[in-house]
N, C-alpha and C. Protein backbone atom coordinates (compact mmCIF):
# COMPACT_ATOMS: atom_id res chain seq x y z
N UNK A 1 -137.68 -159.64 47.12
CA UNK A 1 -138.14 -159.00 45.92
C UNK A 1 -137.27 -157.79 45.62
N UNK A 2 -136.84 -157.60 44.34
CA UNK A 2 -135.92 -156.57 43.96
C UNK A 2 -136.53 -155.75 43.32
N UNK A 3 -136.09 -154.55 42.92
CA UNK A 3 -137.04 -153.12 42.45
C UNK A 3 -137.10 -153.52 41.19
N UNK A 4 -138.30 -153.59 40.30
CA UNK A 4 -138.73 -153.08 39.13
C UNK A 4 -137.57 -152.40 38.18
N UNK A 5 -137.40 -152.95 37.11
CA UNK A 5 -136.44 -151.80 36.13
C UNK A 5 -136.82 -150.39 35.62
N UNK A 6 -136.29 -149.71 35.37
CA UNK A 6 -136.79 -148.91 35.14
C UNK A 6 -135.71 -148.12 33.87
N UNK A 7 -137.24 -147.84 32.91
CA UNK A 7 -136.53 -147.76 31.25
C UNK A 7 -137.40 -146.29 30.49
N UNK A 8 -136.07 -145.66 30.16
CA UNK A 8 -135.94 -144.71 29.72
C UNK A 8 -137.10 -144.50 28.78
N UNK A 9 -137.57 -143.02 28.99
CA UNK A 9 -138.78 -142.42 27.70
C UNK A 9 -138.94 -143.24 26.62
N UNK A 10 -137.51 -143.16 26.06
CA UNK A 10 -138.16 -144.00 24.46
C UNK A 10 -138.69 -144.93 24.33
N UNK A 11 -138.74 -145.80 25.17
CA UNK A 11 -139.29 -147.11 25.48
C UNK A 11 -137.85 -148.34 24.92
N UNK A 12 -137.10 -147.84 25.17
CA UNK A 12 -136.13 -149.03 24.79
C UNK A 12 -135.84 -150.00 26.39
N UNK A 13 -135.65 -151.17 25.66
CA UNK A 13 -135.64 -151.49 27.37
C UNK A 13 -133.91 -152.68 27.51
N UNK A 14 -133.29 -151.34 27.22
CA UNK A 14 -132.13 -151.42 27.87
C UNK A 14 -131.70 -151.01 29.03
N UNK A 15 -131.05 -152.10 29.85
CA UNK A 15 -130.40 -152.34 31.10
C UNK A 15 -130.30 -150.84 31.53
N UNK A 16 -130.36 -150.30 32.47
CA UNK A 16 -130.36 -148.96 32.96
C UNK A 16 -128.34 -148.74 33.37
N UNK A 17 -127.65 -148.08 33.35
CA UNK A 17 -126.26 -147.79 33.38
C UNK A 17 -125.78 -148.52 35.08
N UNK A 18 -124.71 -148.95 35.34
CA UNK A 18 -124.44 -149.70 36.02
C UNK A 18 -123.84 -148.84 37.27
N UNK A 19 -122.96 -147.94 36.36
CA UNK A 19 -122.43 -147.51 37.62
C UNK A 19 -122.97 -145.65 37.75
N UNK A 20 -123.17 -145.57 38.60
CA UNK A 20 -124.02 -144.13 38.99
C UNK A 20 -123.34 -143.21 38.14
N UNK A 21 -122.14 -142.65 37.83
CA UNK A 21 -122.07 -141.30 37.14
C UNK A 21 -121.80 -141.86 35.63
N UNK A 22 -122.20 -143.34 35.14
CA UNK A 22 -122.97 -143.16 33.63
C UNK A 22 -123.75 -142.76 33.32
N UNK A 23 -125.10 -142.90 34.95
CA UNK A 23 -126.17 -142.20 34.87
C UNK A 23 -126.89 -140.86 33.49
N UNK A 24 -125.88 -139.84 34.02
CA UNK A 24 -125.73 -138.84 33.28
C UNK A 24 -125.61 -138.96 31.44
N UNK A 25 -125.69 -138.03 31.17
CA UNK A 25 -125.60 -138.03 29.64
C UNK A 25 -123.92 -137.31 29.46
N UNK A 26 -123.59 -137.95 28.18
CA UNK A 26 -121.90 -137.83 28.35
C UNK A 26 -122.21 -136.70 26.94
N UNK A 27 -121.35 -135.48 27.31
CA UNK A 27 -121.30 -134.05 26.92
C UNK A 27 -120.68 -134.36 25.78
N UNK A 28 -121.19 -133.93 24.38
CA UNK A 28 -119.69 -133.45 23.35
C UNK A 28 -118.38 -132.49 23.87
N UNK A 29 -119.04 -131.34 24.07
CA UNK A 29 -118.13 -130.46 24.27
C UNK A 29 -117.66 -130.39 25.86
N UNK A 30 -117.87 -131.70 26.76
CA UNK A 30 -116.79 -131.71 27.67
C UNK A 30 -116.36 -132.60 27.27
N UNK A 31 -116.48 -133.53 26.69
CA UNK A 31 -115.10 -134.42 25.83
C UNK A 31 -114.39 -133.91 25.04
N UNK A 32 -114.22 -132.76 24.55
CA UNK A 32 -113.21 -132.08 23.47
C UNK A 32 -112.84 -131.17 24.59
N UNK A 33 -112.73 -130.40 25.56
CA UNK A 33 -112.42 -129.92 26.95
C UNK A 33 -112.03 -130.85 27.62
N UNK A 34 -112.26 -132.14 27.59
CA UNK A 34 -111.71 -132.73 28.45
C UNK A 34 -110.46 -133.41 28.09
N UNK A 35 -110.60 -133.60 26.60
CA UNK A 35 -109.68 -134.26 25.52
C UNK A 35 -108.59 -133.47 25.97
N UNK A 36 -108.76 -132.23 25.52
CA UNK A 36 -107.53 -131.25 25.83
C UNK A 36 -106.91 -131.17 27.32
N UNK A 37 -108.16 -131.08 28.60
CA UNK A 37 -107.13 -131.21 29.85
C UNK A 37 -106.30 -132.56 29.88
N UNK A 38 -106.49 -133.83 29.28
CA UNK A 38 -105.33 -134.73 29.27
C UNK A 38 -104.31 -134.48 28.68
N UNK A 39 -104.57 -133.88 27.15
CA UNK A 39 -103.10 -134.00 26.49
C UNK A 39 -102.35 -133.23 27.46
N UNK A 40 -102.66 -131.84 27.81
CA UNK A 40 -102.34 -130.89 28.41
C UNK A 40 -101.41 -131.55 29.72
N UNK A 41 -102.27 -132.19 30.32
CA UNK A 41 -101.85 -132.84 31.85
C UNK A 41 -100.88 -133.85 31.29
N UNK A 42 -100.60 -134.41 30.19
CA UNK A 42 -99.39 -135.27 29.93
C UNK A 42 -98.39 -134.95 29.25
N UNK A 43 -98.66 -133.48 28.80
CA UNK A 43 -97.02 -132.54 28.52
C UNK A 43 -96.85 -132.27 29.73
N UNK A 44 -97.37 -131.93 30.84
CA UNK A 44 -96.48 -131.66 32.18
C UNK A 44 -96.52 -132.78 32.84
N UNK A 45 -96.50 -134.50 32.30
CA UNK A 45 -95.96 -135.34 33.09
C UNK A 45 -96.83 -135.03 34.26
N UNK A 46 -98.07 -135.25 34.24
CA UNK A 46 -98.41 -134.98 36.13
C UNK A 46 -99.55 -136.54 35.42
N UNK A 47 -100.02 -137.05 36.41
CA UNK A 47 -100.57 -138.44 36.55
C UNK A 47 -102.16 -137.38 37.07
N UNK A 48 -103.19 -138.36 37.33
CA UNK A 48 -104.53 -137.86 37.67
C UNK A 48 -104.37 -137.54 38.97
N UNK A 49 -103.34 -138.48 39.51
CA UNK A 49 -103.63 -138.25 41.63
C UNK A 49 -102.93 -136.99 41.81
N UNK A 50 -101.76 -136.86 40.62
CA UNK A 50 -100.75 -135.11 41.31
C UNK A 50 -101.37 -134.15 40.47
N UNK A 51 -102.20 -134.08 39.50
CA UNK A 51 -103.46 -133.60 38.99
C UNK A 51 -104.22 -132.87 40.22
N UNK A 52 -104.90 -134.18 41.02
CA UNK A 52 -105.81 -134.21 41.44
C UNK A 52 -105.84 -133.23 43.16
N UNK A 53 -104.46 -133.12 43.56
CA UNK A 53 -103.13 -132.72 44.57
C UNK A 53 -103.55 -131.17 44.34
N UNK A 54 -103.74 -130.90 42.87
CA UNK A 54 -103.07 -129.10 43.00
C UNK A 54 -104.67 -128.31 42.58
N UNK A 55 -105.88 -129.34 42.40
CA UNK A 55 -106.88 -128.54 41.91
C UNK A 55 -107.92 -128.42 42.59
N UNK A 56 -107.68 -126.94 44.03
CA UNK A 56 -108.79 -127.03 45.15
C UNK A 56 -110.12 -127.21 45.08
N UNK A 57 -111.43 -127.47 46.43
CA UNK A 57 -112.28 -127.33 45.89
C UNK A 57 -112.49 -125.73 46.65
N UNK A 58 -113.21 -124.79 46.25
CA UNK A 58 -113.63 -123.84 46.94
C UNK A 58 -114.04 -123.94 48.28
N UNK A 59 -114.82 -124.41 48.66
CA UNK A 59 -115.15 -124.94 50.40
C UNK A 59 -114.05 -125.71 50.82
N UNK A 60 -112.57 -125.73 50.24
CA UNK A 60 -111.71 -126.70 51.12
C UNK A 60 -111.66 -128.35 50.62
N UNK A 61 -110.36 -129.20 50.34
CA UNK A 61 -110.27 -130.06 49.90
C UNK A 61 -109.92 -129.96 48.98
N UNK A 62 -109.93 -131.23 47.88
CA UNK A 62 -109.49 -131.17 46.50
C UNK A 62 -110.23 -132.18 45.95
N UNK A 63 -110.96 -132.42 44.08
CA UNK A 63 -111.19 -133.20 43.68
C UNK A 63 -110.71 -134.21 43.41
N UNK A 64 -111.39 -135.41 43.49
CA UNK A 64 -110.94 -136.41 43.03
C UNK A 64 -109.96 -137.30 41.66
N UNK A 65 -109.38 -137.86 41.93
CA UNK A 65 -108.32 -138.15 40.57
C UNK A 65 -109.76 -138.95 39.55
N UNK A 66 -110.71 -139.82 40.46
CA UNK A 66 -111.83 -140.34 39.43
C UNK A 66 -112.50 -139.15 38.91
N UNK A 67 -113.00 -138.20 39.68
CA UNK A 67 -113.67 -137.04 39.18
C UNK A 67 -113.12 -136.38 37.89
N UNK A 68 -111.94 -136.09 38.01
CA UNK A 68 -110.90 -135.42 37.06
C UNK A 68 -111.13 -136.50 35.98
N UNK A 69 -110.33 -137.76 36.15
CA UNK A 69 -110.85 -138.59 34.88
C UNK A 69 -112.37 -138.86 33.83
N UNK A 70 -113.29 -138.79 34.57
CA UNK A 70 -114.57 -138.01 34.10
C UNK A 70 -114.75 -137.22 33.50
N UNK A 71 -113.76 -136.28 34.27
CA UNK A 71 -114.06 -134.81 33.09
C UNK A 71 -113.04 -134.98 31.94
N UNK A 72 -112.19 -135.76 32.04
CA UNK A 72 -111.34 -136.04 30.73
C UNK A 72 -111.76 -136.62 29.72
N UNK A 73 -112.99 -137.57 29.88
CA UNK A 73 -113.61 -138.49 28.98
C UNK A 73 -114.91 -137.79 28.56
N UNK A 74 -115.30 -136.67 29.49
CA UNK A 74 -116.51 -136.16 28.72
C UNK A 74 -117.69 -136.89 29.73
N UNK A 75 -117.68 -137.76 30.66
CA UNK A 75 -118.85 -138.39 31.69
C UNK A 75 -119.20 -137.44 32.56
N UNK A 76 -118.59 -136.11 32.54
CA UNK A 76 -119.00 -135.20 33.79
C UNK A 76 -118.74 -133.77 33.25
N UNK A 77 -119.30 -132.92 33.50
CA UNK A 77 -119.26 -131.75 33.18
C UNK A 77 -119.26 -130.98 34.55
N UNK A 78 -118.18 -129.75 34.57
CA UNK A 78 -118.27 -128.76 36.10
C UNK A 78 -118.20 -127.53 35.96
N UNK A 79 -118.58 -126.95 36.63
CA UNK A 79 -118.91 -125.26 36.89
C UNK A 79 -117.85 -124.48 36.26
N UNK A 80 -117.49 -123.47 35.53
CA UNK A 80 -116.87 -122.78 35.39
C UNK A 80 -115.59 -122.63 35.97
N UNK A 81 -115.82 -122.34 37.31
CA UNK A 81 -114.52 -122.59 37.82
C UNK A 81 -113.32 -123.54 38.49
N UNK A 82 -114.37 -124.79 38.28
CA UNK A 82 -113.48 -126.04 38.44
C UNK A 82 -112.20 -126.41 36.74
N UNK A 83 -112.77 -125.62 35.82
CA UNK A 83 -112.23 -125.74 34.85
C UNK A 83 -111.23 -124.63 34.90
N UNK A 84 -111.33 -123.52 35.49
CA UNK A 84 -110.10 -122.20 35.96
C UNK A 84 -108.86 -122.91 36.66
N UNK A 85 -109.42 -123.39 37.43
CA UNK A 85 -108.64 -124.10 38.30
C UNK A 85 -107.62 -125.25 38.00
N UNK A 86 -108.26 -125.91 37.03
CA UNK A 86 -107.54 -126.82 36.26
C UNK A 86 -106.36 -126.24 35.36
N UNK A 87 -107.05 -125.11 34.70
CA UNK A 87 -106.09 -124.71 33.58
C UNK A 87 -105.12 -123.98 34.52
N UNK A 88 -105.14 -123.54 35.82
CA UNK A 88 -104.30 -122.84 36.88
C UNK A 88 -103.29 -124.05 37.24
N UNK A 89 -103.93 -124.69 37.34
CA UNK A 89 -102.65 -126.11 38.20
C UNK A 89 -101.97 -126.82 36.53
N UNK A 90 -102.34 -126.38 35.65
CA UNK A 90 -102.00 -126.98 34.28
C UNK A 90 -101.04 -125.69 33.87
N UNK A 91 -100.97 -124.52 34.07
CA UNK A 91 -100.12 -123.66 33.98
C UNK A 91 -100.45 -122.88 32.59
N UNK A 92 -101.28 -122.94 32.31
CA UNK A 92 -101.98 -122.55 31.23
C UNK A 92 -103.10 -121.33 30.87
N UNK A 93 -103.60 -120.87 30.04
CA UNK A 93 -104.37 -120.29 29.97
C UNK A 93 -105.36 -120.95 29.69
N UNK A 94 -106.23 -119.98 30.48
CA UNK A 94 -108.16 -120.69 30.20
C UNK A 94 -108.41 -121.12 29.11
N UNK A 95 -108.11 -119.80 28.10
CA UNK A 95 -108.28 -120.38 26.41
C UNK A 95 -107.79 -121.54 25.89
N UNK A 96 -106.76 -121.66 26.34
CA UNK A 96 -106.47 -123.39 25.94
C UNK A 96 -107.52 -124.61 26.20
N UNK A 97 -108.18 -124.10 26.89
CA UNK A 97 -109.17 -125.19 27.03
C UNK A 97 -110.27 -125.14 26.03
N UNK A 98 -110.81 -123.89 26.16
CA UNK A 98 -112.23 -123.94 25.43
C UNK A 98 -111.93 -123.07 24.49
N UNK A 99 -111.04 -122.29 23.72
CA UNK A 99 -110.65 -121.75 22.85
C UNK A 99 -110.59 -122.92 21.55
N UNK A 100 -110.52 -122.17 20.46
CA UNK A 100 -110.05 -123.32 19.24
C UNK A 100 -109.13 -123.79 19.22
N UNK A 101 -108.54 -125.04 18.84
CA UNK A 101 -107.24 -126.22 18.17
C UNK A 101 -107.16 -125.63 17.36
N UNK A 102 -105.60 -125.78 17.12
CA UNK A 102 -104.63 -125.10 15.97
C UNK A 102 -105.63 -126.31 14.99
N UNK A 103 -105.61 -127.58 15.07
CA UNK A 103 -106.30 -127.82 13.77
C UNK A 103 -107.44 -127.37 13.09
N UNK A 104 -108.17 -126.60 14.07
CA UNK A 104 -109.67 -126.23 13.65
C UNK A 104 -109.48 -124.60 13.00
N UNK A 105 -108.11 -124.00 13.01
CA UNK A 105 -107.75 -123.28 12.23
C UNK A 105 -107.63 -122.86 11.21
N UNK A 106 -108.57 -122.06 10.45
CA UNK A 106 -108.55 -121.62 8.79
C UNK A 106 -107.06 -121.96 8.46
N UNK A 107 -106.82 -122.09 7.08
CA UNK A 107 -105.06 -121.84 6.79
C UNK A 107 -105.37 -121.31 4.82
N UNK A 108 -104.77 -120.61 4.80
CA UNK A 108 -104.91 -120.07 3.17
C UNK A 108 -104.24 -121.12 2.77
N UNK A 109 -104.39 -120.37 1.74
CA UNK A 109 -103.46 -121.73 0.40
C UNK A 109 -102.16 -120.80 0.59
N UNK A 110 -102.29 -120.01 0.63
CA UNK A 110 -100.41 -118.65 0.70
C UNK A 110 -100.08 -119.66 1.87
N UNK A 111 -100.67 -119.27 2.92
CA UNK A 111 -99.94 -119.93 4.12
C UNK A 111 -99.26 -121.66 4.36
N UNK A 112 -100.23 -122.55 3.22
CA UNK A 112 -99.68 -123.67 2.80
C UNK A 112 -98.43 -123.71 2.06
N UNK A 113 -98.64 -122.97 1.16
CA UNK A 113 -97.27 -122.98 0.11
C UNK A 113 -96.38 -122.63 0.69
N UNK A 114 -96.23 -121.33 1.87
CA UNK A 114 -94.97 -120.90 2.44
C UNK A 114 -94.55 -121.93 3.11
N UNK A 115 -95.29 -122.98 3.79
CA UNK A 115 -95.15 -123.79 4.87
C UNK A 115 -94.43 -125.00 4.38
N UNK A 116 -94.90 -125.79 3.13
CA UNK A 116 -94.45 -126.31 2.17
C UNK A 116 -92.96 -125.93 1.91
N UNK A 117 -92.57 -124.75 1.17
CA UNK A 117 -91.25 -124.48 0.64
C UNK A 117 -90.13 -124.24 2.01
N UNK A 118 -91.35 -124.08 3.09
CA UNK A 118 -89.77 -123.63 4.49
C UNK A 118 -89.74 -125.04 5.23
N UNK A 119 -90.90 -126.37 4.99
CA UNK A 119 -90.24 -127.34 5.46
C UNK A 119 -89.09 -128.20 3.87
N UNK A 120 -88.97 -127.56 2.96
CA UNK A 120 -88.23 -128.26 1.67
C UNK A 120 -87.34 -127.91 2.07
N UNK A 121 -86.93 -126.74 2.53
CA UNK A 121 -85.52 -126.00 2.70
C UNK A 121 -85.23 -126.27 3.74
N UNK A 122 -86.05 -126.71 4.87
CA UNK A 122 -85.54 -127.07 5.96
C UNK A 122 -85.15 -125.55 6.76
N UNK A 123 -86.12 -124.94 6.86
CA UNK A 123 -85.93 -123.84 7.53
C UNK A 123 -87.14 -123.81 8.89
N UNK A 124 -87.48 -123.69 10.06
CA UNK A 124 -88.12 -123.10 10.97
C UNK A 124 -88.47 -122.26 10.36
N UNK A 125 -89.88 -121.96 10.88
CA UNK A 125 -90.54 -120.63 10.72
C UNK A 125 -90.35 -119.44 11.51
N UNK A 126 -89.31 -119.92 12.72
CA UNK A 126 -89.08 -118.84 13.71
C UNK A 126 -87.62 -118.56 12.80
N UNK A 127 -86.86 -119.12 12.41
CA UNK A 127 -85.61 -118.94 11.88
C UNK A 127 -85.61 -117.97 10.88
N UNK A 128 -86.29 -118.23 9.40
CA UNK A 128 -87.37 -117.70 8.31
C UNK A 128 -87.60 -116.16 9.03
N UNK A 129 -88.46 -116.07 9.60
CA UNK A 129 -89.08 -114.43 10.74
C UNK A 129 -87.98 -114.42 10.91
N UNK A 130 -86.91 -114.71 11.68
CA UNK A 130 -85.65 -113.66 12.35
C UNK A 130 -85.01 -113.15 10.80
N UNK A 131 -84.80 -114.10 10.20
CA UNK A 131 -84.14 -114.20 8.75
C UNK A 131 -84.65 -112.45 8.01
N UNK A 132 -86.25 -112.20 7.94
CA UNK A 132 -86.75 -111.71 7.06
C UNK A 132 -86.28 -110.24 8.11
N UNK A 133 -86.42 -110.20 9.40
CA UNK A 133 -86.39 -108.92 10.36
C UNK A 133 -85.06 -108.73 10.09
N UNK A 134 -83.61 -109.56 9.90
CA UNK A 134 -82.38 -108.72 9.57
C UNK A 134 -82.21 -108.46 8.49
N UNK A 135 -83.14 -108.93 7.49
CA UNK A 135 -83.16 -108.02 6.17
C UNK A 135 -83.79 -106.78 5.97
N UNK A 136 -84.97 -106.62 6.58
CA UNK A 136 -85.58 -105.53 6.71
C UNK A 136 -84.86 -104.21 7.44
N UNK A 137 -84.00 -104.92 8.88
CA UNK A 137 -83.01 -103.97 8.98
C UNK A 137 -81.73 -103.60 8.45
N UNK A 138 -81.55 -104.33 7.28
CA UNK A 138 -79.80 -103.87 6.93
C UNK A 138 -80.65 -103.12 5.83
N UNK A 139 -82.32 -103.22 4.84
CA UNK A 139 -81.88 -102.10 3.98
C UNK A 139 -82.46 -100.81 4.92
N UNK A 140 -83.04 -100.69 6.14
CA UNK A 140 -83.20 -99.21 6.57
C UNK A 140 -82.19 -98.87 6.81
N UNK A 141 -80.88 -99.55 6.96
CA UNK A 141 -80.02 -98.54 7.88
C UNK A 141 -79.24 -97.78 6.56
């Protein structure tokens, strides 16, 4: 005889999750944290296992490359400082993680139009800034 199912409050009586850490309820906002530790972890070319290599646990050891993938998808959420730690072996600042995306960034309409006319001209915006600072210094002198 096998155990009884067992089905969630609402009364829906769907199959209960298969593998133990679906269990859990999957986070918005560690999937947009977690979104970001991947892109992050695949501008420095590191895989989940050399990921998984540089991000201690406090009592000794290191997490898992499945664990880490979890938290990339948003299936796991961790303490504060398992996420320090990450952004430490990612070479990064904390804020990169849970700080805002340049896309979620106000932008004026000024700041469109400039952006607009310096990609027509084919100018960088760092080029443009140096451009405007040796003008500013040839009329003080």
């Amino acid at each position: 005889m096998g155990r009884h199912p067992v089905y969630p409050p609402d009364g829906s009586r769907s199959h209960p999750p298969s593998r133990r850490w679906e269990q859990g309820y999957r986070r918005e906002w560690a999937a947009v944290v977690g979104d970001r530790v991947r892109r992050l972890r695949k501008e420095e070319e590191l895989t989940l296992h050399e990921l998984s290599a540089l991000v201690m646990k406090p009592e000794g050891g290191w997490y898992s490359a499945g664990y880490l993938s979890r938290l990339e998808r948003g299936w796991a959420s961790a303490p504060l400082y398992v996420y320090l730690s990450v952004a430490d072996a990612l070479n990064v600042d904390p804020g990169r993680l849970f700080g805002l995306d340049d896309v979620q960034k106000q932008v004026s309409d000024a700041e469109l139009t400039l952006l607009r006319c310096l990609r027509r001209l084919e100018v960088s915006p760092d080029a443009a800034l140096a451009g405007l600072v040796d003008l500013g210094r040839g009329r003080a002198e």
